[in-house]
N, C-alpha and C. Protein backbone atom coordinates (compact mmCIF):
# COMPACT_ATOMS: atom_id res chain seq x y z
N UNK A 1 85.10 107.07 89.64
CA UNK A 1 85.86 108.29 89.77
C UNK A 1 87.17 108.21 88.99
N UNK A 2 87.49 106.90 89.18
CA UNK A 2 89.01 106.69 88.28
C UNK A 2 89.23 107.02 87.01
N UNK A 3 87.78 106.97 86.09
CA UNK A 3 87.62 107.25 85.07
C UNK A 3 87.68 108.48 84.28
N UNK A 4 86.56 108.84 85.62
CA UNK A 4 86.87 110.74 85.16
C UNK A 4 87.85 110.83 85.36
N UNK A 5 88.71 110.61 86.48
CA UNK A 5 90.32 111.46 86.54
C UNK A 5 90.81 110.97 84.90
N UNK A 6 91.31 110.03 84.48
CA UNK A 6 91.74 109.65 83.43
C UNK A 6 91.31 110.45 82.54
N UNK A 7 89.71 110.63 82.18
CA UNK A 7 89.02 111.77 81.26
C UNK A 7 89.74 112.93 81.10
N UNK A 8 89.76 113.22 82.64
CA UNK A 8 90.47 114.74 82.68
C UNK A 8 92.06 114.97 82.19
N UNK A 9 92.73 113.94 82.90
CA UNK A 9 94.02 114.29 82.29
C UNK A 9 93.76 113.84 81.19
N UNK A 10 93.09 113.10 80.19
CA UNK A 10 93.19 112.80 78.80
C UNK A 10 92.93 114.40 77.91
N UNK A 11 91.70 115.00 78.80
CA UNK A 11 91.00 116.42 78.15
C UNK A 11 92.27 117.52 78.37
N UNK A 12 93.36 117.25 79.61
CA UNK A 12 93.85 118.32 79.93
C UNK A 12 95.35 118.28 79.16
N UNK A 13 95.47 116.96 78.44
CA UNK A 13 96.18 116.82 77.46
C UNK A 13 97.29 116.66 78.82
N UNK A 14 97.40 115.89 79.75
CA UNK A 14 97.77 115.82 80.74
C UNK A 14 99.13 116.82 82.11
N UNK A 15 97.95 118.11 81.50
CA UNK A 15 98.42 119.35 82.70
C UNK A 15 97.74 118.79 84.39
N UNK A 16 96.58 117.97 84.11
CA UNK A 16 95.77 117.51 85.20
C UNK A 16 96.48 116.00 85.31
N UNK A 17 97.32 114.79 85.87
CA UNK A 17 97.43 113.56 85.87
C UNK A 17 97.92 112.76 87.25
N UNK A 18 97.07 112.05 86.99
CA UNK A 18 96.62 111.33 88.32
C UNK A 18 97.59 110.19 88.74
N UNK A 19 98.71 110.50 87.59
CA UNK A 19 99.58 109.29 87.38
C UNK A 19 100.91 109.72 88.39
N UNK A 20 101.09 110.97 88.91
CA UNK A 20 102.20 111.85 89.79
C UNK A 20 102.78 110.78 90.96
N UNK A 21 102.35 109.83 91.19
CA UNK A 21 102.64 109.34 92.08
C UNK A 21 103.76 108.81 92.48
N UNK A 22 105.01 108.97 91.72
CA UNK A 22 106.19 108.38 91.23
C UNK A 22 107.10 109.71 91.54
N UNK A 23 106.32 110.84 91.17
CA UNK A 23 107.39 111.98 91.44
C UNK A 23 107.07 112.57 93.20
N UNK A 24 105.79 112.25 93.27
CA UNK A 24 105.77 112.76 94.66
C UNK A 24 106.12 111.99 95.51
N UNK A 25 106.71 110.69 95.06
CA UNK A 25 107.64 109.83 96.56
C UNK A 25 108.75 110.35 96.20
N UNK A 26 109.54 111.31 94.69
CA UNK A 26 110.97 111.16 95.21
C UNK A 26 110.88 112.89 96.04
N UNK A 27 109.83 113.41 95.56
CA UNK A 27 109.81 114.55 96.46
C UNK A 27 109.88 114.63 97.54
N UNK A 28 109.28 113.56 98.08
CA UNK A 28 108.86 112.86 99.43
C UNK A 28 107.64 113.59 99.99
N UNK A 29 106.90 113.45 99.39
CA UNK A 29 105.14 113.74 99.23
C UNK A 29 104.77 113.56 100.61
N UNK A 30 104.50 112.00 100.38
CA UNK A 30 103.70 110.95 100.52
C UNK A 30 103.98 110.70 102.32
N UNK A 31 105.63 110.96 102.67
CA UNK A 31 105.84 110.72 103.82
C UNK A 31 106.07 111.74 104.94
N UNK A 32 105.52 112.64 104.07
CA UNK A 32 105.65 114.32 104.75
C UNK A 32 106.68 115.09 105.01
N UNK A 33 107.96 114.26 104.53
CA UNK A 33 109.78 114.38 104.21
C UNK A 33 109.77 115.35 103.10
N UNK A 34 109.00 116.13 102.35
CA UNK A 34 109.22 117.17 101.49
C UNK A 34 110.65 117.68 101.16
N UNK A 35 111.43 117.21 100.39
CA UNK A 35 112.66 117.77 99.81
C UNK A 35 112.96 118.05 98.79
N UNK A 36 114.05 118.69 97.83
CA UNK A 36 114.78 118.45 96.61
C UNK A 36 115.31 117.23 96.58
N UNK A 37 115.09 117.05 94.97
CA UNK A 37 115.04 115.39 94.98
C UNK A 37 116.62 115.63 93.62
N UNK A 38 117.60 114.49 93.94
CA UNK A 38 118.92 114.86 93.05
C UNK A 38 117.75 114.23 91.36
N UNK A 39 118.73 115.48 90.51
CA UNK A 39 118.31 115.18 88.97
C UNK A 39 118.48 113.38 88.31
N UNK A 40 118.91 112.79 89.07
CA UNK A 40 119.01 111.54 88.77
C UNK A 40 117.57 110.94 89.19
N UNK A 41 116.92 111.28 90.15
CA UNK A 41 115.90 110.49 90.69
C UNK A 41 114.38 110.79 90.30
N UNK A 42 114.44 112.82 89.76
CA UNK A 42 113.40 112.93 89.10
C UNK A 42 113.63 112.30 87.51
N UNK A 43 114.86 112.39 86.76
CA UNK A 43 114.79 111.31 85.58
C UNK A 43 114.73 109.80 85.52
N UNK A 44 114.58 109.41 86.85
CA UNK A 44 114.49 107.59 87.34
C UNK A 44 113.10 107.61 87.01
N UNK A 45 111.99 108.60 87.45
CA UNK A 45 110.73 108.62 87.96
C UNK A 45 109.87 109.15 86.86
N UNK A 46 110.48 109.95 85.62
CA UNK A 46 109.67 110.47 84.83
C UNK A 46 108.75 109.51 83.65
N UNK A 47 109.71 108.66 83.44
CA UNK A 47 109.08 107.58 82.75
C UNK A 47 108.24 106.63 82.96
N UNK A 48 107.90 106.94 84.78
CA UNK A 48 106.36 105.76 85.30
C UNK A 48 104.98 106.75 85.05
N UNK A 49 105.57 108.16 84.58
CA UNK A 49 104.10 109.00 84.71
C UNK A 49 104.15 109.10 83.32
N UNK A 50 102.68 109.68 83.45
CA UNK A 50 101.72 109.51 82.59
C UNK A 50 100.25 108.58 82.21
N UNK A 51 99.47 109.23 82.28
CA UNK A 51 97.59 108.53 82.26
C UNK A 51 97.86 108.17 81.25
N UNK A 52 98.45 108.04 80.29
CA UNK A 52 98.48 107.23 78.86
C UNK A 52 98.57 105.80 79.79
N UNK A 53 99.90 105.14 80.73
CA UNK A 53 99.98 104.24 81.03
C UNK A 53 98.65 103.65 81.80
N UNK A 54 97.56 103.91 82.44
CA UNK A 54 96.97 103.29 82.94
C UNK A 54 95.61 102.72 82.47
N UNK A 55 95.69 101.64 83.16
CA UNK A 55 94.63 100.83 82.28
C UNK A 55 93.19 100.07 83.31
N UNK A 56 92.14 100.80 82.54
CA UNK A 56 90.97 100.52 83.37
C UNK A 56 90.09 99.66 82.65
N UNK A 57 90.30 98.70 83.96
CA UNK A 57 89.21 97.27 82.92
C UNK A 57 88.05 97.33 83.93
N UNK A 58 86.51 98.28 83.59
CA UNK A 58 85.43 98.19 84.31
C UNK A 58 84.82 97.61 84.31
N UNK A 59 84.90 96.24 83.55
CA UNK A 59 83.95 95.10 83.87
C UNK A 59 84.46 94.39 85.36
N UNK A 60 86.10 94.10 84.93
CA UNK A 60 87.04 93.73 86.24
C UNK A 60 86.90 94.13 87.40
N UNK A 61 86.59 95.55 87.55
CA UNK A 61 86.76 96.61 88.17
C UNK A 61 88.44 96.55 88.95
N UNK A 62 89.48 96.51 88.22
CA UNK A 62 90.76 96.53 88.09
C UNK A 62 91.39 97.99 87.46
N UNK A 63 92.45 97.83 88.30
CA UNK A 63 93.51 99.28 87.44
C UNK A 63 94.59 98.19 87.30
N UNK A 64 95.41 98.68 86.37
CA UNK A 64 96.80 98.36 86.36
C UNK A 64 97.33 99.65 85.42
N UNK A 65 98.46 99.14 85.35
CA UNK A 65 99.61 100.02 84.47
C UNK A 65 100.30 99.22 83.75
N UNK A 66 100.90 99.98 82.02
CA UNK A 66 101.61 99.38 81.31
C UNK A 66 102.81 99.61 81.28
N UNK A 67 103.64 100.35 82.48
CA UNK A 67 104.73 100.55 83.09
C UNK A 67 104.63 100.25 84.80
N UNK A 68 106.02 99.46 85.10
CA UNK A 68 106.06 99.11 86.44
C UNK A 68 107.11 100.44 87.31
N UNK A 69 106.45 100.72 88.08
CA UNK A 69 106.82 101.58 88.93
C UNK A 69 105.67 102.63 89.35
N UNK A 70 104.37 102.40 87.65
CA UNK A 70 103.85 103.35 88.31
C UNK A 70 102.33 103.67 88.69
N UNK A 71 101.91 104.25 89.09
CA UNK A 71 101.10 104.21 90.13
C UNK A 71 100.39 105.44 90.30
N UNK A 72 98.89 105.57 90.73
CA UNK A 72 98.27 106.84 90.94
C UNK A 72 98.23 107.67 92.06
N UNK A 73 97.24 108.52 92.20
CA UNK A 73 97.31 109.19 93.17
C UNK A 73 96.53 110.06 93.66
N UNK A 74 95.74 109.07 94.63
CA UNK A 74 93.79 109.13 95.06
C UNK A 74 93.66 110.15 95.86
N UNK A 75 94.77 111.01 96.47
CA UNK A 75 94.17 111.92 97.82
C UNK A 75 94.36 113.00 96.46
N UNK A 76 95.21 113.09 95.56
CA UNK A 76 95.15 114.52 94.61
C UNK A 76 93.85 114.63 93.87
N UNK A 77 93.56 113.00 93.37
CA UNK A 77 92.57 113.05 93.10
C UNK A 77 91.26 113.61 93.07
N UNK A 78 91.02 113.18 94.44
CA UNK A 78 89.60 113.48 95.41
C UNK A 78 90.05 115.21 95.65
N UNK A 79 91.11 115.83 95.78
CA UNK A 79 91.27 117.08 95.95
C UNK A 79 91.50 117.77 94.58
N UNK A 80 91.90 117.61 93.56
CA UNK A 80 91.46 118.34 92.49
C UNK A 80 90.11 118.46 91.82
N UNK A 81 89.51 117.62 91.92
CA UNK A 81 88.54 116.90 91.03
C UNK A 81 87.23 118.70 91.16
N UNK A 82 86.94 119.44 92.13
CA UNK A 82 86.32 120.25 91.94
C UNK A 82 87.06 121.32 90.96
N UNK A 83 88.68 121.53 90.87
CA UNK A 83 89.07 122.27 90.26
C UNK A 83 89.12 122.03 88.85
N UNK A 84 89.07 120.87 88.53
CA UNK A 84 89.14 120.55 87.12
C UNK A 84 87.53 120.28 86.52
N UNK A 85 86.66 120.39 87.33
CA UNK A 85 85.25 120.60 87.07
C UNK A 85 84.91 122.41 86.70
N UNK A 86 85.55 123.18 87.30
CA UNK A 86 85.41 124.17 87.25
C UNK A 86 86.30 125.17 85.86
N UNK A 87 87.22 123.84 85.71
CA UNK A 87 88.17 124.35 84.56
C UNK A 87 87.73 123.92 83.34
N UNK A 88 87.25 122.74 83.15
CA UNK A 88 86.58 121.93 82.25
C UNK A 88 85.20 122.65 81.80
N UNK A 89 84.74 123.46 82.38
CA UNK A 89 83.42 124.23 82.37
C UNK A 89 83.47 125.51 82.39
């Protein structure tokens, strides 16, 4: 599945990216704390996103990233994935 997501934000020229996971903790996503986040913290966070950074070794069956901080983001994932099937088509 990791792959397709990657596919997709690669196809969506990354309007679709699975890589958000950096902006939705300073949003406070993740902990259900939903706020405005100060302009310092969304420019702390912009530089861990992006699916360019992530790296899938499927023999390994490993992810990593070529930036530290950042990280994906499996529940958007599993919840977009029909919409970007439907957009993709």
């Amino acid at each position: 599945m990791l792959s397709d997501c990657v596919a997709y934000s690669r196809d969506s020229e990354g309007a679709f990216d699975i890589s958000v996971g950096p902006l939705m903790k300073v949003w406070g996503f993740y902990k259900g704390s939903g706020h405005l986040p100060h302009r310092a913290e969304v420019e702390a966070a912009l530089p861990k996103v992006g699916y360019r950074h992530i790296r899938l070794d499927a023999a390994a069956g490993t992810v990593s990233f070529d930036r530290s901080g950042s990280s994906w983001t499996p529940a958007e994932s599993v919840r977009a994935t029909p919409w970007i099937a439907w957009w993709m088509f």
